[in-house]
C-alpha atoms as a PDB file:
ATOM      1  CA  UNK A   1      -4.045  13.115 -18.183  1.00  0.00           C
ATOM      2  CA  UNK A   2      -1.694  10.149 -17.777  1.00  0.00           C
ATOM      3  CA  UNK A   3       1.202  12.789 -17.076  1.00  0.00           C
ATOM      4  CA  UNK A   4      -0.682  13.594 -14.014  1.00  0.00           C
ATOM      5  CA  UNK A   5      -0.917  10.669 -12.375  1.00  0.00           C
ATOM      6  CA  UNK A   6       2.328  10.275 -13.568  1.00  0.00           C
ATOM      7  CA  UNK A   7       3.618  12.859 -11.573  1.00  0.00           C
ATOM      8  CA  UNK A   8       1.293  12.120  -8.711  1.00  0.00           C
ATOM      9  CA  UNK A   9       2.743   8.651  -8.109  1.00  0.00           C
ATOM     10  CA  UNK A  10       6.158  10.210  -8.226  1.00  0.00           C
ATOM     11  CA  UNK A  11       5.760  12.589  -5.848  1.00  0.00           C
ATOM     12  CA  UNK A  12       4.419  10.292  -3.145  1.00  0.00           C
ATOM     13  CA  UNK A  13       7.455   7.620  -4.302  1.00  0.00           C
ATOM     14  CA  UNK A  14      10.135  10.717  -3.397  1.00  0.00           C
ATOM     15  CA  UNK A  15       8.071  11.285  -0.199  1.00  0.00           C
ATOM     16  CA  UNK A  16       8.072   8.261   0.982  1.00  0.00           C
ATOM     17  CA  UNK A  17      11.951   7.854   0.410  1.00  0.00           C
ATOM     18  CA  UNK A  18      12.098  10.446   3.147  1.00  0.00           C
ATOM     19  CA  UNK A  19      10.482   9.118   5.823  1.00  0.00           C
ATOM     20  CA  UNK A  20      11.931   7.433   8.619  1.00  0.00           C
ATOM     21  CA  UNK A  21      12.758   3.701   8.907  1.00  0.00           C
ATOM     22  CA  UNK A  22      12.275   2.544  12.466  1.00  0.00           C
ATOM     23  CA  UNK A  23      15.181   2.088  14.680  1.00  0.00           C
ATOM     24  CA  UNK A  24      16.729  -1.660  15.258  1.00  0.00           C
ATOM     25  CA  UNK A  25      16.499  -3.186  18.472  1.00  0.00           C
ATOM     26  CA  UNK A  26      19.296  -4.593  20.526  1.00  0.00           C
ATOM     27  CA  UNK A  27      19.978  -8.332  20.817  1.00  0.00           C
ATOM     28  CA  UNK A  28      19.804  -7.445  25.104  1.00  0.00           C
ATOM     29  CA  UNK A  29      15.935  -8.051  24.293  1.00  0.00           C
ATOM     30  CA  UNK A  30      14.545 -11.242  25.972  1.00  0.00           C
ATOM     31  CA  UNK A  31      13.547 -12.122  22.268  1.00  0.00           C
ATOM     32  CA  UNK A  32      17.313 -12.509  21.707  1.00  0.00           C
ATOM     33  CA  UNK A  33      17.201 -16.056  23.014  1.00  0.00           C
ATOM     34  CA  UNK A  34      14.812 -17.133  20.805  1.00  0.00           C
ATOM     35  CA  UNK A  35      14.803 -18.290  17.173  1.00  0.00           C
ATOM     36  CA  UNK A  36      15.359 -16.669  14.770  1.00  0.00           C
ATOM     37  CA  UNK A  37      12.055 -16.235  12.519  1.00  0.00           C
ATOM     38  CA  UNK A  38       9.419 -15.964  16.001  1.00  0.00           C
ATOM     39  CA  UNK A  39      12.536 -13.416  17.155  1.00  0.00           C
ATOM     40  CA  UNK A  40      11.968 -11.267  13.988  1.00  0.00           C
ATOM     41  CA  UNK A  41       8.197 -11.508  14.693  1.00  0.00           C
ATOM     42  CA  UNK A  42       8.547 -10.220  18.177  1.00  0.00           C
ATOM     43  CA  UNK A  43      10.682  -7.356  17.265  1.00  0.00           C
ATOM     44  CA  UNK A  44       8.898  -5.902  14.655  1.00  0.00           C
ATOM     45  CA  UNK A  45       6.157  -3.111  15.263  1.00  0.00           C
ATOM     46  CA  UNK A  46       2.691  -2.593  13.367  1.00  0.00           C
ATOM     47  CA  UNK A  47       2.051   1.382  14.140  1.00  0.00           C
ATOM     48  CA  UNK A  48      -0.321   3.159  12.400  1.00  0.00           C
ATOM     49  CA  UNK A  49       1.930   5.925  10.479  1.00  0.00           C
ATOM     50  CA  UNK A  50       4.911   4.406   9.183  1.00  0.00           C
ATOM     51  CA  UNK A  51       6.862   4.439   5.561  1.00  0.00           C
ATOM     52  CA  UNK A  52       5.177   1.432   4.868  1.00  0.00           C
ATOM     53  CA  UNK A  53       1.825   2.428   5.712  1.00  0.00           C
ATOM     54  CA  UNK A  54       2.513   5.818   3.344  1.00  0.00           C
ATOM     55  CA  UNK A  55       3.862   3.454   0.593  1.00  0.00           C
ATOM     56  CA  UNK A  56       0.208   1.439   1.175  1.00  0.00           C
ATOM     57  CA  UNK A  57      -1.856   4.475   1.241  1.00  0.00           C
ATOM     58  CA  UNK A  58       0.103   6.254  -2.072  1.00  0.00           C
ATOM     59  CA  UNK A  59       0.003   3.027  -4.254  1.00  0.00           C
ATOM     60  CA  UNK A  60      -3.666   2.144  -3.498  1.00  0.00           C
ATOM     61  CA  UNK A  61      -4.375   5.522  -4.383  1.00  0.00           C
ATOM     62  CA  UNK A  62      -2.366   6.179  -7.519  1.00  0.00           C
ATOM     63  CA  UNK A  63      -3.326   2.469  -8.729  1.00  0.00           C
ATOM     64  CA  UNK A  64      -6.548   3.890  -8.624  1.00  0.00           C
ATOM     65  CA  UNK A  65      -6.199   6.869 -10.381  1.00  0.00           C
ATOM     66  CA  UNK A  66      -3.711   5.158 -13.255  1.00  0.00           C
ATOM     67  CA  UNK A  67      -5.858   1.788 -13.998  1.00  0.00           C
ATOM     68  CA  UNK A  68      -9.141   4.035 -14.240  1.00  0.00           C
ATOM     69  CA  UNK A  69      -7.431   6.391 -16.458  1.00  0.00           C
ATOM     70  CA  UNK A  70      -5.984   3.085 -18.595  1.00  0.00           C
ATOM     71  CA  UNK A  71      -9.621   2.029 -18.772  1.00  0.00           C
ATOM     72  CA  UNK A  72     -11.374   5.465 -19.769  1.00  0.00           C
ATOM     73  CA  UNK A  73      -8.530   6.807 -22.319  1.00  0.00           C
ATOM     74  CA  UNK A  74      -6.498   4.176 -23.842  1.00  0.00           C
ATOM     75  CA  UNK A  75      -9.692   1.264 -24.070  1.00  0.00           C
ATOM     76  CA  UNK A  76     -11.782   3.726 -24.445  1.00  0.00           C
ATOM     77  CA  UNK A  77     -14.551   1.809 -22.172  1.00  0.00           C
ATOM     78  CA  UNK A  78     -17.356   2.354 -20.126  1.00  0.00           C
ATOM     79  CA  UNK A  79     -16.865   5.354 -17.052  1.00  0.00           C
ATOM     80  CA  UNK A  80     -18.977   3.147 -14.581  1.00  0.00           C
ATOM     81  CA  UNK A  81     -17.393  -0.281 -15.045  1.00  0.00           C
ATOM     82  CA  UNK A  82     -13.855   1.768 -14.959  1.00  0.00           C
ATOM     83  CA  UNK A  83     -14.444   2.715 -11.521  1.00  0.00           C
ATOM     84  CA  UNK A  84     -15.674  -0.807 -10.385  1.00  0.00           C
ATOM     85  CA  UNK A  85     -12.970  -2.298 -12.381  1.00  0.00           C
ATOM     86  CA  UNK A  86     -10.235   0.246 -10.835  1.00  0.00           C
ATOM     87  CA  UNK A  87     -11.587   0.141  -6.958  1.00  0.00           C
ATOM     88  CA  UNK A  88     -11.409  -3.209  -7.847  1.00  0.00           C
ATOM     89  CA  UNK A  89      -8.422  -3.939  -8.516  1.00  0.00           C
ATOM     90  CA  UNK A  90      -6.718  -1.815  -5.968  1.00  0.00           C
ATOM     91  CA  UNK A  91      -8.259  -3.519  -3.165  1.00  0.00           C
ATOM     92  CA  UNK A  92      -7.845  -6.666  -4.823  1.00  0.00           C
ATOM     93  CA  UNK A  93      -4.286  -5.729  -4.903  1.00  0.00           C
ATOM     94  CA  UNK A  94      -4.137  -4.418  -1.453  1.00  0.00           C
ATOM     95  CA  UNK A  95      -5.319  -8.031   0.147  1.00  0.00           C
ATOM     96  CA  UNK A  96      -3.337 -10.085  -1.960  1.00  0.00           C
ATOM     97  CA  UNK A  97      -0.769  -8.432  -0.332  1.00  0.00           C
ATOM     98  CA  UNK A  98      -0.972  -8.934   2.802  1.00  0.00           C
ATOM     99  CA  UNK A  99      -1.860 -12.770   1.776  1.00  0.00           C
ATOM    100  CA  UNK A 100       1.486 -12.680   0.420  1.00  0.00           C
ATOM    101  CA  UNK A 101       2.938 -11.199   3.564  1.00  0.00           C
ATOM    102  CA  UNK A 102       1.414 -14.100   6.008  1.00  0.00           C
ATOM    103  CA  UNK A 103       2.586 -17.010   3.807  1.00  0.00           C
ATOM    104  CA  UNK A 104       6.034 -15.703   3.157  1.00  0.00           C
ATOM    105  CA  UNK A 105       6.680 -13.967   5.871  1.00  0.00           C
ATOM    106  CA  UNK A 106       4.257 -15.010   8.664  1.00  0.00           C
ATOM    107  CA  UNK A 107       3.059 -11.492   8.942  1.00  0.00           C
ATOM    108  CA  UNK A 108      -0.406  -9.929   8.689  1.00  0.00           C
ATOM    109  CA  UNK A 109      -1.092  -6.474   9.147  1.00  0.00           C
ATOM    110  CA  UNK A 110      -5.006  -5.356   9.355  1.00  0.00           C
ATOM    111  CA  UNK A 111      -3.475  -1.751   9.676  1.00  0.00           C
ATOM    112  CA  UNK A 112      -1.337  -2.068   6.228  1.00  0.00           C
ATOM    113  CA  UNK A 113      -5.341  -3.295   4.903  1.00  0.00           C
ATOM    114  CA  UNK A 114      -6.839  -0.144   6.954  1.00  0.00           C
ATOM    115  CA  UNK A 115      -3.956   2.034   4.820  1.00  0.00           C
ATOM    116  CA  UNK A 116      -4.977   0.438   1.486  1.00  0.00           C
ATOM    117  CA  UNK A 117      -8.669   0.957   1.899  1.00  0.00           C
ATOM    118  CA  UNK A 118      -7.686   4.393   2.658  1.00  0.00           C
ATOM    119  CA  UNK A 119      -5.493   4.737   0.008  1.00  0.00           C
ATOM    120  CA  UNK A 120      -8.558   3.205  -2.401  1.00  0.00           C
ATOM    121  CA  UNK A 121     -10.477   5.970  -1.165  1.00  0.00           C
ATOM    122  CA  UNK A 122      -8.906   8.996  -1.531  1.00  0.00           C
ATOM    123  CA  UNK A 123      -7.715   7.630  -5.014  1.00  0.00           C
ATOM    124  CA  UNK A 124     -11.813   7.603  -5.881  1.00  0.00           C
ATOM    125  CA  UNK A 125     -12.085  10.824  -4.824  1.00  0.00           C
ATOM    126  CA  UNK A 126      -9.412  12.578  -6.585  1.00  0.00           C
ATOM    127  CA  UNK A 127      -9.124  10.773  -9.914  1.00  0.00           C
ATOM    128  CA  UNK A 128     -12.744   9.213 -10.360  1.00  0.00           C
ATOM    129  CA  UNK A 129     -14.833  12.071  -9.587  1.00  0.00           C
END
C-alpha cells in the first residue's frame, strides 16, 4: 500500500521537474530602478498553473494519501480520526507555508492556498475513500 503512494509521489516529483520555469525579465523594466527586495516583488508573477502551483497541488495530495496510510497501517489506529488527522495536517501544512513565505520572503500567495486545498482534496478522494 505504502509502495503506491510511493510511486504516486514520484511520479508527480518527475512531472513537475518538467514543467516550465517562467522566463526572467529584463532590468529595461521601470522596476529596475528600484530596490532590490520591492524590485523582486514587482517582477514576480502569481498565475494560476505554474510548477509551483503543480508542486502545491501534488504534495498536498500525496501528504494526504502517505500520513493517512502511516496512521491506518503502521499505528494501526482509528479510519475516521486518520482522515481528520491526515486532511489535517495537509492543510495545516499548506498554510504554514505560505506563513513562511510572507515572513521570509514578503510573499503571500492565496492561489498557492487555492492549489493546496485542491491538492487536499483530490488526495481525500483517491487515497481515503
Amino acid at each position: 500500500m505504502m509502495l503506491k503512494y510511493f510511486v504516486l509521489s514520484l511520479v508527480c516529483l518527475c512531472i513537475s521537474g518538467a514543467a516550465e520555469e517562467p522566463a526572467e525579465k529584463n532590468d529595461d523594466s521601470p522596476a529596475a530602478i528600484l530596490d532590490a527586495p520591492l524590485k523582486e516583488k514587482l517582477l514576480i508573477t502569481d498565475s494560476w498553473f505554474s510548477r509551483d502551483k503543480f508542486l502545491h497541488f501534488s504534495t498536498s495530495s500525496a501528504l494526504t494519501g502517505i500520513t493517512y496510510s502511516f496512521w491506518l497501517k503502521q499505528l494501526k489506529q482509528d479510519e475516521n480520526r486518520g482522515k481528520i488527522y491526515s486532511v489535517s495536517l495537509s492543510a495545516l501544512l499548506g498554510v504554514g507555508k505560505e506563513l513562511y513565505d510572507k515572513k521570509k520572503k514578503g510573499l503571500f500567495s492565496w492561489k498557492d492556498l487555492f492549489w493546496d486545498g485542491v491538492g487536499v482534496a483530490v488526495g481525500y478522494l483517491i487515497f481515503l475513500n
